[in-house]
PDB file of N, CA and C in Angstrom:
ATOM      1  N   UNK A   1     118.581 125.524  84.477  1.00  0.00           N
ATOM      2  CA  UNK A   1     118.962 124.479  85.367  1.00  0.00           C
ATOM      3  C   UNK A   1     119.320 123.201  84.637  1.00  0.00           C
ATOM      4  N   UNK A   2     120.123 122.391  85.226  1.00  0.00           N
ATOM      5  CA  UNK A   2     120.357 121.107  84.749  1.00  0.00           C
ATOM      6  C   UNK A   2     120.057 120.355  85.595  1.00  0.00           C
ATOM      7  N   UNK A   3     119.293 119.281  85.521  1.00  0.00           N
ATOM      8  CA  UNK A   3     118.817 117.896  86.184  1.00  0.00           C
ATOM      9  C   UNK A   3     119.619 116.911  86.725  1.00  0.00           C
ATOM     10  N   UNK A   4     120.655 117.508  86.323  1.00  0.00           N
ATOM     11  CA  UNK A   4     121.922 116.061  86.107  1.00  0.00           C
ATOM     12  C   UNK A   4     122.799 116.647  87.888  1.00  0.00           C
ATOM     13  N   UNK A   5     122.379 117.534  88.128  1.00  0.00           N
ATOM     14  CA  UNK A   5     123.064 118.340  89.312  1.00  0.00           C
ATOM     15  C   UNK A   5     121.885 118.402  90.434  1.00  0.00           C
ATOM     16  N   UNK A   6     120.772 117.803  90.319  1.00  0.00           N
ATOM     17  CA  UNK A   6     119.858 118.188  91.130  1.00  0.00           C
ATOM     18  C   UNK A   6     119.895 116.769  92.331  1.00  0.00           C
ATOM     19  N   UNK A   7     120.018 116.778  93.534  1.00  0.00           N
ATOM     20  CA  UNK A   7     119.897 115.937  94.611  1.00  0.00           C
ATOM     21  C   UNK A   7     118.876 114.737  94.004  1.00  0.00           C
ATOM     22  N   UNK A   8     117.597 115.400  94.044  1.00  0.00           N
ATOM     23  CA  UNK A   8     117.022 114.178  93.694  1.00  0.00           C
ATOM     24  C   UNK A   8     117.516 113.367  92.248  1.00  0.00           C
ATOM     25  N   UNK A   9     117.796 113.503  91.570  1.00  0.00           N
ATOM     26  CA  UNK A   9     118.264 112.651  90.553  1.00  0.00           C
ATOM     27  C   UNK A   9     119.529 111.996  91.011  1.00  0.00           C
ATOM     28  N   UNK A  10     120.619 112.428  91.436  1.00  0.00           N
ATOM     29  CA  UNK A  10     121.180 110.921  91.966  1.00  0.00           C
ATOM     30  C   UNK A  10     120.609 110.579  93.097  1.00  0.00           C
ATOM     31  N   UNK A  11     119.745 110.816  93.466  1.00  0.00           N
ATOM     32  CA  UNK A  11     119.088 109.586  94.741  1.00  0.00           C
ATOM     33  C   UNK A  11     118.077 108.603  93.790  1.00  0.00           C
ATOM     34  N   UNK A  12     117.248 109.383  92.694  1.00  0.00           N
ATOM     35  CA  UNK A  12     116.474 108.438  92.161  1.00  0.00           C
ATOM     36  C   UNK A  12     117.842 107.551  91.022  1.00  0.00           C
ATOM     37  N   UNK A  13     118.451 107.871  90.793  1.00  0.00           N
ATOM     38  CA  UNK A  13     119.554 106.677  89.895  1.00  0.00           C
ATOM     39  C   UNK A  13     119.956 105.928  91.337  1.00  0.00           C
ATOM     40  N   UNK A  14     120.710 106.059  92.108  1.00  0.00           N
ATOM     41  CA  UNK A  14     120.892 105.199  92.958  1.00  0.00           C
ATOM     42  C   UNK A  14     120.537 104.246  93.442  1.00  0.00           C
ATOM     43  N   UNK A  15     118.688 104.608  93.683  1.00  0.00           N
ATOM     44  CA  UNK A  15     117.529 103.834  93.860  1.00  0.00           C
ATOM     45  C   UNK A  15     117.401 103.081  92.661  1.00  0.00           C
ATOM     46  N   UNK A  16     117.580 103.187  91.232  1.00  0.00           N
ATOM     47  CA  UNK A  16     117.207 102.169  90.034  1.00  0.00           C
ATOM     48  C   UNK A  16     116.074 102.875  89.058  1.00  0.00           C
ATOM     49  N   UNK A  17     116.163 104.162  89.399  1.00  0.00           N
ATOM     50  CA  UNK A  17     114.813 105.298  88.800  1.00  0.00           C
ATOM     51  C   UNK A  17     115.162 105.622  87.628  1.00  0.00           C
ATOM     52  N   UNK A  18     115.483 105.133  86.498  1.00  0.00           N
ATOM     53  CA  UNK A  18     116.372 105.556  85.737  1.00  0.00           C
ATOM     54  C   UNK A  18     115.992 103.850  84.319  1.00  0.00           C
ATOM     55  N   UNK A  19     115.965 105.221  82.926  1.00  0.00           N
ATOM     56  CA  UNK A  19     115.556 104.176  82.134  1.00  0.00           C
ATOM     57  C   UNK A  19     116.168 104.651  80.634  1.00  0.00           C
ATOM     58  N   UNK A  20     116.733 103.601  80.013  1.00  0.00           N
ATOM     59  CA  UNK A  20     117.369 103.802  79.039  1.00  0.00           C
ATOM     60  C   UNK A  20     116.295 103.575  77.665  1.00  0.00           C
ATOM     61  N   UNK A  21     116.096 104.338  76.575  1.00  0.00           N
ATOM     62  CA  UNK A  21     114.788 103.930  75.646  1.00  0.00           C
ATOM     63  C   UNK A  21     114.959 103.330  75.306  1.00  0.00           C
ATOM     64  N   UNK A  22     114.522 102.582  74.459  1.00  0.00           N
ATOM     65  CA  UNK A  22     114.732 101.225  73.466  1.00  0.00           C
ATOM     66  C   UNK A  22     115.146 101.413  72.231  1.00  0.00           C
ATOM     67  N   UNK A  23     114.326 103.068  71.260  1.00  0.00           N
ATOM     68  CA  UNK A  23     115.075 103.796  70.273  1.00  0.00           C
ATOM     69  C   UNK A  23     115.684 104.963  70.586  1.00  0.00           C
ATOM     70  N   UNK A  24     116.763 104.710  69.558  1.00  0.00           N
ATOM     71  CA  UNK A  24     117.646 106.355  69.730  1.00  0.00           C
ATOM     72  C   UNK A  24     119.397 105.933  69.765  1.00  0.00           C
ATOM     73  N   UNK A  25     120.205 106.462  69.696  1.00  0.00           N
ATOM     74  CA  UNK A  25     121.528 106.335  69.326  1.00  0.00           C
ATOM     75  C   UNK A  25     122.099 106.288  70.840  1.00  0.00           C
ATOM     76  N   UNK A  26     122.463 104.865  71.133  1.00  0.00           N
ATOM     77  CA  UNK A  26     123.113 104.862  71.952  1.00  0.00           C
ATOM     78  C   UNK A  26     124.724 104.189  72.340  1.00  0.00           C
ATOM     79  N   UNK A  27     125.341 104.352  71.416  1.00  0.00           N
ATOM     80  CA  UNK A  27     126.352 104.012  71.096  1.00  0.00           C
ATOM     81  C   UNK A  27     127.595 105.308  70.696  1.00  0.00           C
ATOM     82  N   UNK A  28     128.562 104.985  70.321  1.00  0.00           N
ATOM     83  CA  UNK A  28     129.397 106.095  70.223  1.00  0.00           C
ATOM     84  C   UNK A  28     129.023 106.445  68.536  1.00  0.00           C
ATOM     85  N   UNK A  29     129.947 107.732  68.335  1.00  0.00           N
ATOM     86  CA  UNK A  29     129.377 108.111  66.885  1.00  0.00           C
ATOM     87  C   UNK A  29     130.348 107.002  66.105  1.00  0.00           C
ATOM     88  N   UNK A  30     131.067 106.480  65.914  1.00  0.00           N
ATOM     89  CA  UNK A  30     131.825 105.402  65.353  1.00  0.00           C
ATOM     90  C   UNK A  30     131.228 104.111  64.981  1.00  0.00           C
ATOM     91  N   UNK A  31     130.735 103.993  66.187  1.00  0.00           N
ATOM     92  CA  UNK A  31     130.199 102.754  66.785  1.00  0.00           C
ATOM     93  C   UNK A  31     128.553 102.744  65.799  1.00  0.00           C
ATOM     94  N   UNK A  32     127.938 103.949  65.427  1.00  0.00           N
ATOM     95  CA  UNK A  32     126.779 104.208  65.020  1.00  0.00           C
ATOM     96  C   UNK A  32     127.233 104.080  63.492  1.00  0.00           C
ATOM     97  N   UNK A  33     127.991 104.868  63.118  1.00  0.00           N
ATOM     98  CA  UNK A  33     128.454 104.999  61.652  1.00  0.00           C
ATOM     99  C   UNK A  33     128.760 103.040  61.366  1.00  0.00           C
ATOM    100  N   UNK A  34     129.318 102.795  61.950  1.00  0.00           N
ATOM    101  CA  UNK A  34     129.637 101.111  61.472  1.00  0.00           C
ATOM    102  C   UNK A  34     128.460 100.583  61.259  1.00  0.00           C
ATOM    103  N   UNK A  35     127.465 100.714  62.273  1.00  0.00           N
ATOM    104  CA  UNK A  35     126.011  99.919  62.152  1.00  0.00           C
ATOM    105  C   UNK A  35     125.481 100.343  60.988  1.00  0.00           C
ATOM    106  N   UNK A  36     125.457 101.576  59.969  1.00  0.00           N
ATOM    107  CA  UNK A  36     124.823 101.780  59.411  1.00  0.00           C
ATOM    108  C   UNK A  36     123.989 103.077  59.450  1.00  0.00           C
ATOM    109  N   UNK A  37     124.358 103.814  60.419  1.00  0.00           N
ATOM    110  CA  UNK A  37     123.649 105.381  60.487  1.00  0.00           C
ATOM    111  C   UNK A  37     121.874 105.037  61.060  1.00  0.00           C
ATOM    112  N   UNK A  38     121.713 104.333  61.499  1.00  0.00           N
ATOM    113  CA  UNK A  38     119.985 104.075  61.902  1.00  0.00           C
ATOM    114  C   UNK A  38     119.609 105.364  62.650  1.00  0.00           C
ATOM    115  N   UNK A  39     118.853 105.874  62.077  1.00  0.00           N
ATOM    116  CA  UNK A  39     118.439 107.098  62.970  1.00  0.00           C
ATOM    117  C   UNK A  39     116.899 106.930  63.390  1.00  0.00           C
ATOM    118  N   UNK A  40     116.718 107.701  64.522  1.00  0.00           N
ATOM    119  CA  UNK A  40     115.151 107.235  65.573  1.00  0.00           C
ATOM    120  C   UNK A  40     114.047 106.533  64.273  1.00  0.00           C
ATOM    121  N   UNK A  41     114.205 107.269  63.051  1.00  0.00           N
ATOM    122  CA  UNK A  41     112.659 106.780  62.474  1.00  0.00           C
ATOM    123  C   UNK A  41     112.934 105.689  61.598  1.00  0.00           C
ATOM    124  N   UNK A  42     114.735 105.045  61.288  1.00  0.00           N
ATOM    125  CA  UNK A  42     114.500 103.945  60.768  1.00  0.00           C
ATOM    126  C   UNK A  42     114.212 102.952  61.930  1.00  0.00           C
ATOM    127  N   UNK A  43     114.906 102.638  62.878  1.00  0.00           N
ATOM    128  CA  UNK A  43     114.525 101.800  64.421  1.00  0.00           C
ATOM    129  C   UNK A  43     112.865 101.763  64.644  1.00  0.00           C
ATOM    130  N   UNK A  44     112.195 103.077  64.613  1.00  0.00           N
ATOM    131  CA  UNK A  44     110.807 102.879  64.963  1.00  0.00           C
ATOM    132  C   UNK A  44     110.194 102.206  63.486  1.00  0.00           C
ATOM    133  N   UNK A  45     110.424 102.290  62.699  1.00  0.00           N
ATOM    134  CA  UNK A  45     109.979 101.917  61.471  1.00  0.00           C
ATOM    135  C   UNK A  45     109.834 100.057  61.574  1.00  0.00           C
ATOM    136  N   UNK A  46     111.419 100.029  62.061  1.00  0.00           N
ATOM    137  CA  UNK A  46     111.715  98.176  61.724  1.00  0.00           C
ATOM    138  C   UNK A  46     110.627  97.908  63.175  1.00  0.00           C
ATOM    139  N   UNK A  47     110.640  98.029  64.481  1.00  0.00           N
ATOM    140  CA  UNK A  47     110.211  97.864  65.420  1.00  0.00           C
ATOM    141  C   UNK A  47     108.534  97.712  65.417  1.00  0.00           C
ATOM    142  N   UNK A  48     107.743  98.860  64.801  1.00  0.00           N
ATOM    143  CA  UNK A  48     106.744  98.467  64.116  1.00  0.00           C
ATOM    144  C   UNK A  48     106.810  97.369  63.030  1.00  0.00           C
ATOM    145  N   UNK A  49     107.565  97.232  62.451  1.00  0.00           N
ATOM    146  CA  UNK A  49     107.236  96.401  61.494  1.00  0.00           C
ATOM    147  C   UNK A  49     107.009  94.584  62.072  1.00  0.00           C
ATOM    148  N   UNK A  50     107.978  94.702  63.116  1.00  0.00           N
ATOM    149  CA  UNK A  50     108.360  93.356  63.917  1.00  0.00           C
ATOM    150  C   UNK A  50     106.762  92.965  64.917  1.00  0.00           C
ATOM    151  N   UNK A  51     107.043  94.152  65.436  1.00  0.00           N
ATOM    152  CA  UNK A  51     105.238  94.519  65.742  1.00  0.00           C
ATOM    153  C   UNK A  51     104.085  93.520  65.023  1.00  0.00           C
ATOM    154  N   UNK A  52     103.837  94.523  64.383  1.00  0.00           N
ATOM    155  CA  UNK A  52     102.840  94.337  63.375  1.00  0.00           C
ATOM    156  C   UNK A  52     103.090  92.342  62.522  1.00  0.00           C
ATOM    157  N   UNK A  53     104.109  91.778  62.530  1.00  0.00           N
ATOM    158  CA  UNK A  53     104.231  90.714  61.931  1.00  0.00           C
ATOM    159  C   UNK A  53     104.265  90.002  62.907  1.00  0.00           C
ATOM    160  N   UNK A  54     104.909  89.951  64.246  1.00  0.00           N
ATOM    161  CA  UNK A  54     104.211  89.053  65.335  1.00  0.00           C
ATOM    162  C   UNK A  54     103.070  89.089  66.509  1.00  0.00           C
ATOM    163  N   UNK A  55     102.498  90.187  66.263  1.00  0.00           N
ATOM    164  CA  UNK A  55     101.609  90.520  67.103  1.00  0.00           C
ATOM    165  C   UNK A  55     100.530  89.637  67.388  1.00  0.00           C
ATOM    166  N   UNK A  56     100.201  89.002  68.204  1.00  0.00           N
ATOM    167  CA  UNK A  56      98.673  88.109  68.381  1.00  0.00           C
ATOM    168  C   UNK A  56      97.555  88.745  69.279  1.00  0.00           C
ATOM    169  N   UNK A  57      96.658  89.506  68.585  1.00  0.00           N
ATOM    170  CA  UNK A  57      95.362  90.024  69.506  1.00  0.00           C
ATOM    171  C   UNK A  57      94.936  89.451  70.365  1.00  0.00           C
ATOM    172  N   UNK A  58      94.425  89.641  71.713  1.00  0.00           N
ATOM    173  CA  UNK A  58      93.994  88.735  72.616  1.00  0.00           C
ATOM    174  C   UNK A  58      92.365  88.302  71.621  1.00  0.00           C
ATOM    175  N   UNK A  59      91.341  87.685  71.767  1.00  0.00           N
ATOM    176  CA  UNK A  59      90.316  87.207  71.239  1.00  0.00           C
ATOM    177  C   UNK A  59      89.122  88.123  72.067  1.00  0.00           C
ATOM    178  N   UNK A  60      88.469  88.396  71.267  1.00  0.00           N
ATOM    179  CA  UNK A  60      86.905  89.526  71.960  1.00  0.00           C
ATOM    180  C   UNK A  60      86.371  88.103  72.484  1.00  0.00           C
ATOM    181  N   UNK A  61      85.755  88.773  73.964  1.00  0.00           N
ATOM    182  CA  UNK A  61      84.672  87.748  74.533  1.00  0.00           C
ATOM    183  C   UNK A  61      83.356  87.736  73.439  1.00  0.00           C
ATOM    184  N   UNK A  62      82.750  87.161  73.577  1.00  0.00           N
ATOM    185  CA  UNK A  62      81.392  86.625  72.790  1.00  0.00           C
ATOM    186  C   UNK A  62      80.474  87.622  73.026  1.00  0.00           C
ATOM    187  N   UNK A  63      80.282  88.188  74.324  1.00  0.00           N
ATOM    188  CA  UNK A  63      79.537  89.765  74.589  1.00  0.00           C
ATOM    189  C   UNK A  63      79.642  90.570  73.643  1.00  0.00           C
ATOM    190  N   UNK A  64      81.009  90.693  73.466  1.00  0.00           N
ATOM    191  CA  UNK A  64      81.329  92.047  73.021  1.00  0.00           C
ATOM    192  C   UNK A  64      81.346  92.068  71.716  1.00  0.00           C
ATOM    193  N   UNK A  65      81.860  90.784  70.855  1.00  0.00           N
ATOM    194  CA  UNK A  65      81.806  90.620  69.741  1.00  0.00           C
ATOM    195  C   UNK A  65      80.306  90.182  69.247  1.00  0.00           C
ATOM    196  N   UNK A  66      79.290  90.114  70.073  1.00  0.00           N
ATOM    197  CA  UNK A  66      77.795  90.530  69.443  1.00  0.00           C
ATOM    198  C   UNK A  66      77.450  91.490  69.467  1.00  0.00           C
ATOM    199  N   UNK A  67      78.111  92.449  70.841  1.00  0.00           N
ATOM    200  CA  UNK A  67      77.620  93.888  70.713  1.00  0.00           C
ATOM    201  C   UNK A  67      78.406  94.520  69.450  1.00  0.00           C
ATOM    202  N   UNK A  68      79.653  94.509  68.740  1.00  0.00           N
ATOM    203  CA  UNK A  68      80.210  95.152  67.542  1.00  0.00           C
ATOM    204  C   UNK A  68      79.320  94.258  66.414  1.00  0.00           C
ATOM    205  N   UNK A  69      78.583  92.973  66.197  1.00  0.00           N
ATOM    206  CA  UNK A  69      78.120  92.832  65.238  1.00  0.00           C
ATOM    207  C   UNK A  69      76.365  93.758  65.545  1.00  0.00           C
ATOM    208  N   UNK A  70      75.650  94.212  66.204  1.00  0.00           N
ATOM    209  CA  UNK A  70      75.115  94.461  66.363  1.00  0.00           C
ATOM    210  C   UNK A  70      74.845  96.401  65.774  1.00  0.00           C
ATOM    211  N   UNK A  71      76.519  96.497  66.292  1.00  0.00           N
ATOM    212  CA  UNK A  71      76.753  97.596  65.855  1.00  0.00           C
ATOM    213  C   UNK A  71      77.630  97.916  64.220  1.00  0.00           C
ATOM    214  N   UNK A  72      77.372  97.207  63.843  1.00  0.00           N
ATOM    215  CA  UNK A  72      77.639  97.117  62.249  1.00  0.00           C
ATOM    216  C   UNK A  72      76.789  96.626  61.658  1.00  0.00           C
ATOM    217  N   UNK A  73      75.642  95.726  62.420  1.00  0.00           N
ATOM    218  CA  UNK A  73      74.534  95.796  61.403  1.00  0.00           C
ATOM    219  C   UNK A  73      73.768  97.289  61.173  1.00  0.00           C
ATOM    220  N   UNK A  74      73.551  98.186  62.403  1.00  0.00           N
ATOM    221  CA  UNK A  74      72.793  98.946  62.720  1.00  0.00           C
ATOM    222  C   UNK A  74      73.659 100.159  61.798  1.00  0.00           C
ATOM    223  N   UNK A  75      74.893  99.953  61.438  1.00  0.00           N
ATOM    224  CA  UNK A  75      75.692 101.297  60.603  1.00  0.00           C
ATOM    225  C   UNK A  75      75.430 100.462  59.371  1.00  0.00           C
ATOM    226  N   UNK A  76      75.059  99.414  59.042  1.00  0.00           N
ATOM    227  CA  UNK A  76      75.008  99.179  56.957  1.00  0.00           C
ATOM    228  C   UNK A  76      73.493  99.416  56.975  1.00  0.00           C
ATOM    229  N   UNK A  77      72.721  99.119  57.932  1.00  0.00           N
ATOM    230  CA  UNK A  77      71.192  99.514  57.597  1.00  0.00           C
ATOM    231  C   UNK A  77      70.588 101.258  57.434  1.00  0.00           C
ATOM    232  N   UNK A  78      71.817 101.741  58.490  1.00  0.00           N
ATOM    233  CA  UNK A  78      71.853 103.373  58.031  1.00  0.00           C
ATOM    234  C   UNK A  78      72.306 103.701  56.372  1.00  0.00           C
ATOM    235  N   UNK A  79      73.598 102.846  56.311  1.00  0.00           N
ATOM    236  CA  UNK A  79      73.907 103.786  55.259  1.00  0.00           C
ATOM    237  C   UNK A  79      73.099 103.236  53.869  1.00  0.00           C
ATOM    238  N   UNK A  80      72.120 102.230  53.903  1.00  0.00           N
ATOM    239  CA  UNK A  80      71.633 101.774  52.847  1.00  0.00           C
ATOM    240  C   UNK A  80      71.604 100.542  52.092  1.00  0.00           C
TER     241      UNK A  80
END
């Protein structure tokens, strides 16, 4: 079967059901070759990387960050 022929799929595109990824070649093959050939794992590569260099953790409440010191004292007194 193909999906692309099935009723419900153009009712859910019609409706807005429908999502394009963020990685992956979506351009023509021309159009890809000019950019540089990026294929899925260089895109996920840079995307993490952008990630990882602007990312800001939200901050642990004060609870929780006594319960993890609590629980790292209790794992260095195990291991010695």
């Amino acid at each position: 079967g193909n999906f692309l022929g099935e009723k419900s799929t153009v009712k859910n595109i019609r409706s807005g059901e429908w999502l394009i990824p963020r990685l992956g070649v979506h351009d023509t093959e021309g159009s890809w070759v000019r950019s540089g050939r990026k294929d899925i794992l260089d895109e996920a590569r840079e995307k993490i990387d952008q990630i990882l260099k602007t990312h800001k953790p939200l901050p642990l409440d004060d609870d929780v960050r006594d319960e993890l010191d609590k629980i790292y004292k209790k794992a260095q007194e195990q291991a010695g």
